[in-house]
N, C-alpha and C. Protein backbone atom coordinates (compact mmCIF):
# COMPACT_ATOMS: atom_id res chain seq x y z
N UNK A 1 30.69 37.42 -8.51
CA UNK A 1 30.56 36.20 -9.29
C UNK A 1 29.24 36.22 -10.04
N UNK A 2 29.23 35.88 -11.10
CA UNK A 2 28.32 35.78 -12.30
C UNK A 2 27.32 34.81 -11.53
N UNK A 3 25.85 34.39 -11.28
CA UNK A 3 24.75 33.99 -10.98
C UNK A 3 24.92 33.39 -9.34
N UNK A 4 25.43 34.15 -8.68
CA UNK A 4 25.43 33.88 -7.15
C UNK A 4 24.94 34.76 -6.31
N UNK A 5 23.93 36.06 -6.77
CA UNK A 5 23.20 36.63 -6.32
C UNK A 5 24.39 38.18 -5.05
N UNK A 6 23.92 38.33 -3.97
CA UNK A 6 23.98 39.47 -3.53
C UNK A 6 25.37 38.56 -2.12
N UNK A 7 25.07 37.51 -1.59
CA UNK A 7 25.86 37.55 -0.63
C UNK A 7 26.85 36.69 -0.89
N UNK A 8 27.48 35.58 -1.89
CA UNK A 8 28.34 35.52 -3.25
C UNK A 8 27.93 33.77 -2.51
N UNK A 9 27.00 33.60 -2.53
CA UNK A 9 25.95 32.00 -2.44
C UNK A 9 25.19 31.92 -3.32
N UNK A 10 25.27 30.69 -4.00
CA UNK A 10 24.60 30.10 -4.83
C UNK A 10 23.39 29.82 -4.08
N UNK A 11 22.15 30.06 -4.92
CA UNK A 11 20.78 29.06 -4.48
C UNK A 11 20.75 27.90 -4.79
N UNK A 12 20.75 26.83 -3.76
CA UNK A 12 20.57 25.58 -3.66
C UNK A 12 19.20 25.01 -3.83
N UNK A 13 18.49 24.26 -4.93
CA UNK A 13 17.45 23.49 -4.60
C UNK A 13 17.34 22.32 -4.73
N UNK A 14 16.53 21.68 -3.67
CA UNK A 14 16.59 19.99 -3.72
C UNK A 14 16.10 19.56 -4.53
N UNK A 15 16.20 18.35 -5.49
CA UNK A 15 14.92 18.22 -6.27
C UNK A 15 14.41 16.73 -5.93
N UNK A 16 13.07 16.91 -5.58
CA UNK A 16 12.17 16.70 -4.86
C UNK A 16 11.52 17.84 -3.97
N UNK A 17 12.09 19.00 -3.71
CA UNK A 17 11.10 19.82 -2.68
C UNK A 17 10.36 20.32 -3.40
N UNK A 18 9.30 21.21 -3.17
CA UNK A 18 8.25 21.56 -3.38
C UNK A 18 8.74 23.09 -4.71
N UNK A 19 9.86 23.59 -4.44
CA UNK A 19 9.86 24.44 -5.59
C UNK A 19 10.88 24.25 -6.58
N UNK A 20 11.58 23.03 -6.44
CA UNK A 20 12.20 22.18 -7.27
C UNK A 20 11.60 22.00 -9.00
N UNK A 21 10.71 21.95 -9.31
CA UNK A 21 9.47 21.65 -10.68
C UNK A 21 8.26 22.13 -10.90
N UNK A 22 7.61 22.60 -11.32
CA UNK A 22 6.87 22.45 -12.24
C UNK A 22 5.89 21.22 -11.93
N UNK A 23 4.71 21.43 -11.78
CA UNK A 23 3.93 20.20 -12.18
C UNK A 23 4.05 18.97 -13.57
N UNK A 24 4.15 20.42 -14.42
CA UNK A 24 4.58 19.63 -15.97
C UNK A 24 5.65 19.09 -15.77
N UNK A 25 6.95 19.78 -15.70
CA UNK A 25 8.16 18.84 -15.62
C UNK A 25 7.99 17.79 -14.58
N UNK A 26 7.64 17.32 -13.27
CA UNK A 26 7.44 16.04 -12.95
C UNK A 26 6.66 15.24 -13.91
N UNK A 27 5.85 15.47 -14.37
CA UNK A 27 4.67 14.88 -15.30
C UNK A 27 5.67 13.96 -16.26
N UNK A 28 6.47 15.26 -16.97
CA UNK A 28 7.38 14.79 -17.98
C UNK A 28 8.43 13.81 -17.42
N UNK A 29 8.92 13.78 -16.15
CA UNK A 29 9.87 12.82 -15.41
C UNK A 29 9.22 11.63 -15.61
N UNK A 30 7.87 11.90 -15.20
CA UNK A 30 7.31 10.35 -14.78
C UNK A 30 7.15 9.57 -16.25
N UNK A 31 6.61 10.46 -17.24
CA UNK A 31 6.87 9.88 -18.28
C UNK A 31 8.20 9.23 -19.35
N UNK A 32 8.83 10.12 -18.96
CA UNK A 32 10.28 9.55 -19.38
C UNK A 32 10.66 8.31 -18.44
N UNK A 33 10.76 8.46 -17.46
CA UNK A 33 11.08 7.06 -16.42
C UNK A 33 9.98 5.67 -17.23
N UNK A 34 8.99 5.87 -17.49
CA UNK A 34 8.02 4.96 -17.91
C UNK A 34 8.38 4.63 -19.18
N UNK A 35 8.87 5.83 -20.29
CA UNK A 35 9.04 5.16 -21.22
C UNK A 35 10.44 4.64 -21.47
N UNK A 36 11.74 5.16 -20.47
CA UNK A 36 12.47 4.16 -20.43
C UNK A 36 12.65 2.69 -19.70
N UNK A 37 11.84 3.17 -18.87
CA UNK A 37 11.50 1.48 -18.35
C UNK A 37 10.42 0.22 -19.49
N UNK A 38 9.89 0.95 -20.44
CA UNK A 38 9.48 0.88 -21.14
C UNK A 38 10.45 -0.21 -22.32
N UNK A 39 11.16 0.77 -22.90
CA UNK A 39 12.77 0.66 -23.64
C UNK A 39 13.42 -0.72 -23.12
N UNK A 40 14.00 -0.31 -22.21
CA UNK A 40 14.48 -1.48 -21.27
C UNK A 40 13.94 -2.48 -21.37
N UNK A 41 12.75 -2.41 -21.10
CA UNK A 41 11.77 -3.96 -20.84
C UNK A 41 11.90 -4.85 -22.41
N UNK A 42 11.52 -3.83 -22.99
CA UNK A 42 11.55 -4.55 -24.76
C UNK A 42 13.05 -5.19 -25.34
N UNK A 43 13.91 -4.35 -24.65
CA UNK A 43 14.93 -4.47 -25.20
C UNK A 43 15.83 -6.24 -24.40
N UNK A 44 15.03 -6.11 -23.04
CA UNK A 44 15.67 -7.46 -22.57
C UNK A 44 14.94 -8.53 -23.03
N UNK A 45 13.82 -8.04 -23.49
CA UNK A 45 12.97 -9.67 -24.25
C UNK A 45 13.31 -9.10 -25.94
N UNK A 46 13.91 -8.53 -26.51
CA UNK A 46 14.61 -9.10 -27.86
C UNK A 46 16.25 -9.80 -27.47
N UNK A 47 16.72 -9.15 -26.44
CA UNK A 47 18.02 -9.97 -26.26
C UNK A 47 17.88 -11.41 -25.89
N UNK A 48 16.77 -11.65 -24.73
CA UNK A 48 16.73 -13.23 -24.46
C UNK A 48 15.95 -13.73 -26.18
N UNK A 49 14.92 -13.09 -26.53
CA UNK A 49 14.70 -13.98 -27.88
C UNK A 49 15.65 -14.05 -29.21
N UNK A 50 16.71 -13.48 -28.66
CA UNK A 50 18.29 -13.49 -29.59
C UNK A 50 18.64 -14.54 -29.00
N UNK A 51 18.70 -14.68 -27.85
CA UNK A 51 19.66 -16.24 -27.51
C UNK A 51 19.01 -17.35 -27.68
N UNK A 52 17.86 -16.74 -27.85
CA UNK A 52 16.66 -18.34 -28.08
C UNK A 52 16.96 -18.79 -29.86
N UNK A 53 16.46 -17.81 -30.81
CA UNK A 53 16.67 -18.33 -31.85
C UNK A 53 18.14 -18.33 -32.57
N UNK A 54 19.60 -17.72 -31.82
CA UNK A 54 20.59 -18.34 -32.22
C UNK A 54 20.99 -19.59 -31.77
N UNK A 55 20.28 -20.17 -30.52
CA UNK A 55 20.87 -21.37 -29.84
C UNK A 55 22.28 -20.60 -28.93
N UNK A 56 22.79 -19.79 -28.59
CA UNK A 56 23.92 -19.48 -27.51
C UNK A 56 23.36 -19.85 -26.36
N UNK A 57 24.61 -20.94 -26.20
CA UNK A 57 25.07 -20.89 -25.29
C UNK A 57 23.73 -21.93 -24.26
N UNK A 58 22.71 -22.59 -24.86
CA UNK A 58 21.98 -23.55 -24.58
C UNK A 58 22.48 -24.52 -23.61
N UNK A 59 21.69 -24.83 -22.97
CA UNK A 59 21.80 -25.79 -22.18
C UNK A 59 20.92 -27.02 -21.88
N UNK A 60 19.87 -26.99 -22.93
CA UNK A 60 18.67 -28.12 -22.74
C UNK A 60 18.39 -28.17 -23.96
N UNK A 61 17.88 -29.14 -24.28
CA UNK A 61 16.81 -29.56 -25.30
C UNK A 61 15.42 -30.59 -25.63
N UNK A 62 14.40 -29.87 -26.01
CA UNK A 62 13.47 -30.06 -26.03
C UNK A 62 13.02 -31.25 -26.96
N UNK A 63 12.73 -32.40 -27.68
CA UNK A 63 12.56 -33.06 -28.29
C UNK A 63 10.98 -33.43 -28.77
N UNK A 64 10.58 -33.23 -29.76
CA UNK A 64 9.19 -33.74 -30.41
C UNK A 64 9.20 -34.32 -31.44
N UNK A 65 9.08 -35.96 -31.51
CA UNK A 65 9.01 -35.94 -32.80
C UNK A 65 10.73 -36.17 -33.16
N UNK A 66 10.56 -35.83 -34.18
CA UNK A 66 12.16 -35.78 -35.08
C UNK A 66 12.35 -34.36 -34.80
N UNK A 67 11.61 -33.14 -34.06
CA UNK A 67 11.85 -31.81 -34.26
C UNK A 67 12.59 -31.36 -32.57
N UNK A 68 13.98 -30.28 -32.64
CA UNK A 68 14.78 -30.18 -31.46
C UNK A 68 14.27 -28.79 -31.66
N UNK A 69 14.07 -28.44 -29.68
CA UNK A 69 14.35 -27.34 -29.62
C UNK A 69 15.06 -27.27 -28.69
N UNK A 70 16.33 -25.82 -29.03
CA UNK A 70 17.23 -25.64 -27.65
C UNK A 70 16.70 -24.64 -27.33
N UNK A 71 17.16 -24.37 -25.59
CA UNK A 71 16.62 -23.49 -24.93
C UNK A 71 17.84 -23.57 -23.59
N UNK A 72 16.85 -22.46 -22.97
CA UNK A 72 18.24 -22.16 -21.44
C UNK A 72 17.34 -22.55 -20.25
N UNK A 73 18.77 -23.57 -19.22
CA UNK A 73 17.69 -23.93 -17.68
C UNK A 73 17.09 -22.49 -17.42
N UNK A 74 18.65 -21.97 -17.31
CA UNK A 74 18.13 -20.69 -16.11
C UNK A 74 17.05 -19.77 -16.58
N UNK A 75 16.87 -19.10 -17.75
CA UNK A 75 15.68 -18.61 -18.50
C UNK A 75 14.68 -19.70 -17.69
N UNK A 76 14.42 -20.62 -18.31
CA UNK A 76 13.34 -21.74 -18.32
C UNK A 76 13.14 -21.66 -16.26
N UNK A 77 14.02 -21.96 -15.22
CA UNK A 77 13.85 -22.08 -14.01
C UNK A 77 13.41 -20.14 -13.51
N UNK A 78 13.81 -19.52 -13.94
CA UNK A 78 13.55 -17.96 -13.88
C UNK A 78 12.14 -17.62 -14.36
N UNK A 79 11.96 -17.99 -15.07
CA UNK A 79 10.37 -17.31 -16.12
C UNK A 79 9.10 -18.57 -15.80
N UNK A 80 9.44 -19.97 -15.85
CA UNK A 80 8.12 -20.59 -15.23
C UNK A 80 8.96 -22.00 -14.94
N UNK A 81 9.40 -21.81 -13.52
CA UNK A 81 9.82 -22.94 -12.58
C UNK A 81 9.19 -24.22 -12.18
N UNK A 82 7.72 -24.01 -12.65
CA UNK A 82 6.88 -25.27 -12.78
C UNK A 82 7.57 -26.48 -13.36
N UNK A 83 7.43 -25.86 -14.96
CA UNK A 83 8.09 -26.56 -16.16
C UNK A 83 9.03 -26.54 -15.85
N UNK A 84 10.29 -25.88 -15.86
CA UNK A 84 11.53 -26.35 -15.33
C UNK A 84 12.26 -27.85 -14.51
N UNK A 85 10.93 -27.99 -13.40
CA UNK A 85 11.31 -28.62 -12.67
C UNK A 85 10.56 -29.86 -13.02
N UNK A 86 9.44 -29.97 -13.33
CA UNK A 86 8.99 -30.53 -14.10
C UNK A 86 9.76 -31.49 -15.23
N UNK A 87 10.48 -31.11 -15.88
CA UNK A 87 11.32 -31.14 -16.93
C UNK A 87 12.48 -31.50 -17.04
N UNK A 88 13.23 -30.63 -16.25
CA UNK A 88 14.48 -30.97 -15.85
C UNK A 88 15.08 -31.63 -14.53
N UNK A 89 14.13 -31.94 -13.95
CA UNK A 89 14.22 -32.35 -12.51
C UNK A 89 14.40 -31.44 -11.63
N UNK A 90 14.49 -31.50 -10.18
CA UNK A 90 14.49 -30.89 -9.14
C UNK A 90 16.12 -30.38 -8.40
N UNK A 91 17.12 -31.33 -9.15
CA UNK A 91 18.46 -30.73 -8.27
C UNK A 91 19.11 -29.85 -9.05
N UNK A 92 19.59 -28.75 -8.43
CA UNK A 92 20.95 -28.13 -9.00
C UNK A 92 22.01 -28.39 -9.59
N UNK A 93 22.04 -30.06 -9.72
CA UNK A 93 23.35 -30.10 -10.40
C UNK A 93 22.96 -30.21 -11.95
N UNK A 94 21.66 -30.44 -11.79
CA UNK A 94 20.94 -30.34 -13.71
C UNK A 94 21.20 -29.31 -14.00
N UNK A 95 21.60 -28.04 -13.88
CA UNK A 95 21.93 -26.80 -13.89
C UNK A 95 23.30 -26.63 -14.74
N UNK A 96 24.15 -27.62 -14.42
CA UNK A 96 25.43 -27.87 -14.90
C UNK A 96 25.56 -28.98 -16.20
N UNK A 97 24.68 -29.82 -16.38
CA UNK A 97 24.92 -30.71 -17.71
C UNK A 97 23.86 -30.37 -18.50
N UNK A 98 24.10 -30.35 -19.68
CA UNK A 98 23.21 -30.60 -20.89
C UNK A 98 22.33 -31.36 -21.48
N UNK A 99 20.63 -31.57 -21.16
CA UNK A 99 20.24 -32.53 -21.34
C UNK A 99 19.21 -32.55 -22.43
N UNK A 100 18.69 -33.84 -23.04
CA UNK A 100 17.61 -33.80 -24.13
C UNK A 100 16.32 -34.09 -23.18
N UNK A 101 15.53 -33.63 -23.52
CA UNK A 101 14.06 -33.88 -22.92
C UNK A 101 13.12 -34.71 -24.02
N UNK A 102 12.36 -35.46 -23.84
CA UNK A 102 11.62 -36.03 -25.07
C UNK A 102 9.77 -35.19 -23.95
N UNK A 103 9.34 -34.46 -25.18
CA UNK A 103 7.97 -34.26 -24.64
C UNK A 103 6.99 -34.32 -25.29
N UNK A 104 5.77 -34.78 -24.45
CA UNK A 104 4.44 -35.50 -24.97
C UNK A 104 3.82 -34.43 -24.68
N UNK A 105 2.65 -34.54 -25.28
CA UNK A 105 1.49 -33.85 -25.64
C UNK A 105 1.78 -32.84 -25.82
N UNK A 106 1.95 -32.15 -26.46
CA UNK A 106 2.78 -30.93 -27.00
C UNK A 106 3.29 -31.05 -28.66
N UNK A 107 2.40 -30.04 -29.43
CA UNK A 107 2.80 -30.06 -30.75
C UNK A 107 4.00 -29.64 -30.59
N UNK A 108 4.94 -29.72 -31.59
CA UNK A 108 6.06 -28.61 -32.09
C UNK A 108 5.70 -27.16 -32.17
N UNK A 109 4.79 -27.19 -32.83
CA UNK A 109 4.52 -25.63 -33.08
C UNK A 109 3.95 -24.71 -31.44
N UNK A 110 3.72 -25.39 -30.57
CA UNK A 110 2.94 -25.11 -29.32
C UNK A 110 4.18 -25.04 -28.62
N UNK A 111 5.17 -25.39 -28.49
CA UNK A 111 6.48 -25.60 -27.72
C UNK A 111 7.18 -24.87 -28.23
N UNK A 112 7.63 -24.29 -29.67
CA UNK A 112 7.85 -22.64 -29.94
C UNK A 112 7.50 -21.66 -29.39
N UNK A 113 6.00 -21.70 -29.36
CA UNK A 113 5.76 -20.49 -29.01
C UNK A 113 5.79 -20.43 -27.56
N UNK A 114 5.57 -21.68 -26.51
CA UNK A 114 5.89 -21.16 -25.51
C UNK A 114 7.20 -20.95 -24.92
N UNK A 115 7.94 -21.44 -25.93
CA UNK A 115 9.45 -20.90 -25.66
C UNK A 115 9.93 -19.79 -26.00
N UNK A 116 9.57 -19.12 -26.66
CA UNK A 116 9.31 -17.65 -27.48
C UNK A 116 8.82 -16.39 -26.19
């Protein structure tokens, strides 16, 4: 058999053992893992800031002024639960209806961006 050496066994190597790589090629692993975790990371904060500035699929709204912003509980209870609760109150069943919030001290333009 074509690359199975003398006793018709393949050489097996683990990878992770010690003659598995190359220093460089781990190097290069670790870097690829980083820059697809990298990828990934960017790519889930343009998808949530896709649902932010189409409005899908919203479930709250923010009020200043004559100016609305929609936004999501679960985003909003996931990323800073302070405000959330704060905001939307404390039970789970706010989770399920759609509500307007009226908020003070807070420009419009300051409540973008921390919704952003």
């Amino acid at each position: 058999m074509a690359g199975c050496g003398e006793g018709g066994a393949a050489t097996v190597v683990l990878l992770g053992s010690s003659g598995s790589c190359s220093r460089g090629l781990q190097r290069r692993g670790l870097c690829e893992r980083r820059r697809l975790k990298a990828t990934v990371s960017e790519q889930l904060c343009q998808d949530l800031l896709r649902l932010l500035r189409e409005e899908i699929h919203t479930d709250i709204t923010f009020s200043i002024g004559y100016t609305l912003f929609k936004a999501h509980k679960a985003i909003l209870l996931a990323r800073v639960p302070d405000f959330y609760f704060h905001t939307a109150g404390e039970t789970p069943d706010n989770l399920a209806k759609h509500e307007t919030v009226a908020v003070e001290n807070f420009k419009a333009e300051e409540l973008r961006t921390f919704l952003q």
